[in-house]
Protein backbone atom coordinates (compact mmCIF):
# COMPACT_ATOMS: atom_id res chain seq x y z
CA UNK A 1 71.14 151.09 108.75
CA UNK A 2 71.99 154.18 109.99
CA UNK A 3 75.90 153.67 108.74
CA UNK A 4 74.12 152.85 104.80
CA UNK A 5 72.77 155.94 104.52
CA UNK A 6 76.08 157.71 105.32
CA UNK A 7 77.75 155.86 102.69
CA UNK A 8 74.86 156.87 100.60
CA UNK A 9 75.15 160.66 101.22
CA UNK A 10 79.40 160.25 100.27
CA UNK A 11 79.33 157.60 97.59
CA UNK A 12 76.32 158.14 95.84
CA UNK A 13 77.89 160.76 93.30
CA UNK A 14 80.81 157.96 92.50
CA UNK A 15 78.82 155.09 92.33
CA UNK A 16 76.36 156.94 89.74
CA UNK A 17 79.30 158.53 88.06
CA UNK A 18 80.71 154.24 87.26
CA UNK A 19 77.29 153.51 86.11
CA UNK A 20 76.75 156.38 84.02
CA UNK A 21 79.92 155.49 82.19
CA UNK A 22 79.04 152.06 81.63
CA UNK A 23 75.21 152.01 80.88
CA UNK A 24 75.20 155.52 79.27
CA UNK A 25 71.68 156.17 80.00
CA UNK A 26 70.47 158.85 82.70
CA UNK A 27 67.19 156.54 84.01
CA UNK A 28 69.22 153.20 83.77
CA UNK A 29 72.19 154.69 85.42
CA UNK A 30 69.92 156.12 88.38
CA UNK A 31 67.99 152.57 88.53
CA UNK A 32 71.56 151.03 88.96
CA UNK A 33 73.15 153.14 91.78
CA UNK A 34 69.84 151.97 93.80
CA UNK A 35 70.20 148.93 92.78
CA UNK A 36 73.80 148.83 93.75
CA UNK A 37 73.24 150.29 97.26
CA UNK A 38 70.75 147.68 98.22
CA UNK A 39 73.03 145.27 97.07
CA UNK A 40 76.14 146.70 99.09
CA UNK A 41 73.66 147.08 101.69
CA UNK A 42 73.17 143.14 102.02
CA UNK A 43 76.74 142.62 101.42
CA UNK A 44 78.02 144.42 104.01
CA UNK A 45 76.10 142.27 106.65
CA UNK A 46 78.23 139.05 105.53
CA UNK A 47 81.42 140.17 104.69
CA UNK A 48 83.99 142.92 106.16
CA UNK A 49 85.51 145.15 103.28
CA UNK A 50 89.03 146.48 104.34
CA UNK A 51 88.64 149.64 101.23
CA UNK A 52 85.93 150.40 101.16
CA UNK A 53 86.10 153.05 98.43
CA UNK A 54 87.66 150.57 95.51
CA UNK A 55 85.49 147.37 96.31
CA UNK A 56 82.12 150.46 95.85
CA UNK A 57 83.94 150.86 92.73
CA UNK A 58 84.28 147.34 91.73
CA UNK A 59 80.82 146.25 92.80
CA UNK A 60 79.54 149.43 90.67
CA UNK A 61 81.64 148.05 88.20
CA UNK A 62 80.50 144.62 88.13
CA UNK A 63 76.88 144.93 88.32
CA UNK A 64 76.70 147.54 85.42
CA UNK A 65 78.35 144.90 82.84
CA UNK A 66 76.27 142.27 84.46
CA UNK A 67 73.51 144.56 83.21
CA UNK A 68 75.19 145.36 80.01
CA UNK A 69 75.64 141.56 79.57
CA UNK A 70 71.60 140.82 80.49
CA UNK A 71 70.64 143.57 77.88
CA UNK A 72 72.47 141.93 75.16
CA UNK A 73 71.08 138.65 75.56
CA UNK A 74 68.21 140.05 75.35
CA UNK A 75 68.47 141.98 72.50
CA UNK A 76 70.14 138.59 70.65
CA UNK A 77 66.55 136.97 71.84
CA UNK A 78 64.59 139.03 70.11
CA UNK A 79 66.61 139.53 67.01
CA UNK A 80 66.17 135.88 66.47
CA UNK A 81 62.08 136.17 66.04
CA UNK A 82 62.67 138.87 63.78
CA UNK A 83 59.98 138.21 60.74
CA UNK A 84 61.85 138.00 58.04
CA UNK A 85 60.01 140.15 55.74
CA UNK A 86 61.15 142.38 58.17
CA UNK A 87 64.79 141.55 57.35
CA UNK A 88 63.75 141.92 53.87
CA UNK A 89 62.02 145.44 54.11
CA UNK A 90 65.38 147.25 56.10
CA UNK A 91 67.17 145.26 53.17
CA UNK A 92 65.39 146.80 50.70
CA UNK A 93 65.80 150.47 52.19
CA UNK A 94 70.01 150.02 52.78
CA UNK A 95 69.74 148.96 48.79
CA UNK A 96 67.60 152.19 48.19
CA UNK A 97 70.06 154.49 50.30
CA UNK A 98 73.18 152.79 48.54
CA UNK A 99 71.53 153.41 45.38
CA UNK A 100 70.86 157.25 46.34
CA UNK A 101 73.89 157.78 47.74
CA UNK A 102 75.74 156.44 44.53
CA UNK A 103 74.06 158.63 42.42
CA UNK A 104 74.34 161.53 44.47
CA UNK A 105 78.84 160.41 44.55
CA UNK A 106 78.13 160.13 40.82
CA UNK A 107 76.44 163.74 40.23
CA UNK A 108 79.19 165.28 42.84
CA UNK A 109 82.31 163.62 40.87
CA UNK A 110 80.77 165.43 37.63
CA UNK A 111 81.11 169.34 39.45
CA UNK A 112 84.61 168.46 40.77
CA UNK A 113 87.48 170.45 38.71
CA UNK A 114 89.22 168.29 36.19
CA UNK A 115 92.20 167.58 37.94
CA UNK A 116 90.59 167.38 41.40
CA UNK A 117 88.29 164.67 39.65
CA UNK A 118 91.05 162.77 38.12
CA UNK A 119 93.20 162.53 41.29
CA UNK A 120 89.79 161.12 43.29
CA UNK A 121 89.28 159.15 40.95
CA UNK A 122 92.75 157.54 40.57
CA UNK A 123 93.40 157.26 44.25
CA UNK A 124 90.32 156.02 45.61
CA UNK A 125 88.06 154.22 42.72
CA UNK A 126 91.91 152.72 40.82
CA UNK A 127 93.32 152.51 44.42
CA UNK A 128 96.61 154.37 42.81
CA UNK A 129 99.28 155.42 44.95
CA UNK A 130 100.52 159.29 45.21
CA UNK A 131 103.60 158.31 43.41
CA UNK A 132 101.91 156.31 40.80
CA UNK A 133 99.17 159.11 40.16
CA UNK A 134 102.22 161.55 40.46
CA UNK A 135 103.77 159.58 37.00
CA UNK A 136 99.95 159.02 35.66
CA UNK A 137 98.88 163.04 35.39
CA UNK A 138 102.30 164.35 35.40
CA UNK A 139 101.18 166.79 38.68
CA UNK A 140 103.56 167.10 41.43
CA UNK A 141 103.48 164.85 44.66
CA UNK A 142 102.18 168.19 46.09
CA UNK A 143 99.83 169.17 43.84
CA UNK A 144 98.39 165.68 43.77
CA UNK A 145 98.15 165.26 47.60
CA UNK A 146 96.18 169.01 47.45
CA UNK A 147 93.74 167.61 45.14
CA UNK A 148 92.11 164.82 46.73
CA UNK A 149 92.42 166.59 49.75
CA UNK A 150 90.02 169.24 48.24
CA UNK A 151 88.09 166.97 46.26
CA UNK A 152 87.61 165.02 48.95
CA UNK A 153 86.04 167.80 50.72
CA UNK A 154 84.07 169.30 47.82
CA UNK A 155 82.46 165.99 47.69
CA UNK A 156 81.25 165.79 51.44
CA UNK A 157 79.87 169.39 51.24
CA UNK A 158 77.64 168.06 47.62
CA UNK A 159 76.70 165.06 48.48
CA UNK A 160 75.48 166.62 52.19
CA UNK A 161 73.90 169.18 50.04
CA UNK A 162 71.80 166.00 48.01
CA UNK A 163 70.78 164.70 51.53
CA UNK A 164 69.59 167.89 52.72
């Protein structure tokens, strides 16, 4: 018992470290290096580990995507008795933030500059090439490259402004 807690005091910063990785959580990775030393700790009385270091590592490993894998299921489970007007009420608010955030891309393309708008609007809404909005507005390859670029970004910066 005496050699466990040794291994505890050297490892213990590793074996959180893989769980931390995998789980992502503070608490759950904390839970799982305990969980992991008692394991190792009845392990070690059946079998003889030749590294030491890398099977710690692959036991950490294993256990935290055993956990990862028992936390899904679970979270399948209980999507399944989801009421649906449930479903229906979280459809209803994705249709109301499309709808908003439309309107808001709609009110942005309308303070764009002209050509800015026009090159957006070619490229991304008439999936255009450069080349072919190159021969459409008569605007260098350059020119038309710059202007989605910073049309692009005009429109992030309004339509962050609408959500604000």
């Amino acid at each position: 018992m005496h050699s466990v807690g040794i291994l505890y005091d050297r490892y213990l910063h590793l074996v959180y470290g893989v769980c931390l990785k995998y789980l992502g959580e503070r608490e759950r990775s904390k839970d799982a290096t305990m969980a992991v030393f008692e394991k190792i700790t009845e392990a070690l009385k059946e079998q003889e580990v030749q590294y030491f270091k890398s099977w710690l590592y692959i036991v950490s490993k294993n256990y935290c995507l055993m956990q990862l894998r028992k936390s899904k299921k679970e979270l399948k489970i209980s999507e399944d008795f989801v009421e649906t007007n449930l479903v229906e009420h979280l459809e209803d608010e994705d249709a109301n933030r499309i709808d908003r955030d439309l309107t808001a891309l709609e009110k942005c393309m309308k303070t764009l500059k002209k050509d800015q708008e026009q090159c957006v609007r070619l490229f991304y809404l008439d999936s255009k090439s450069y080349v072919e909005i190159e021969e459409i507005t008569s605007f260098s390859l350059k020119k038309v490259k710059s202007h989605i670029q910073n049309g692009k970004r005009n429109l992030r910066i309004c339509i962050e402004r609408h959500h604000e």
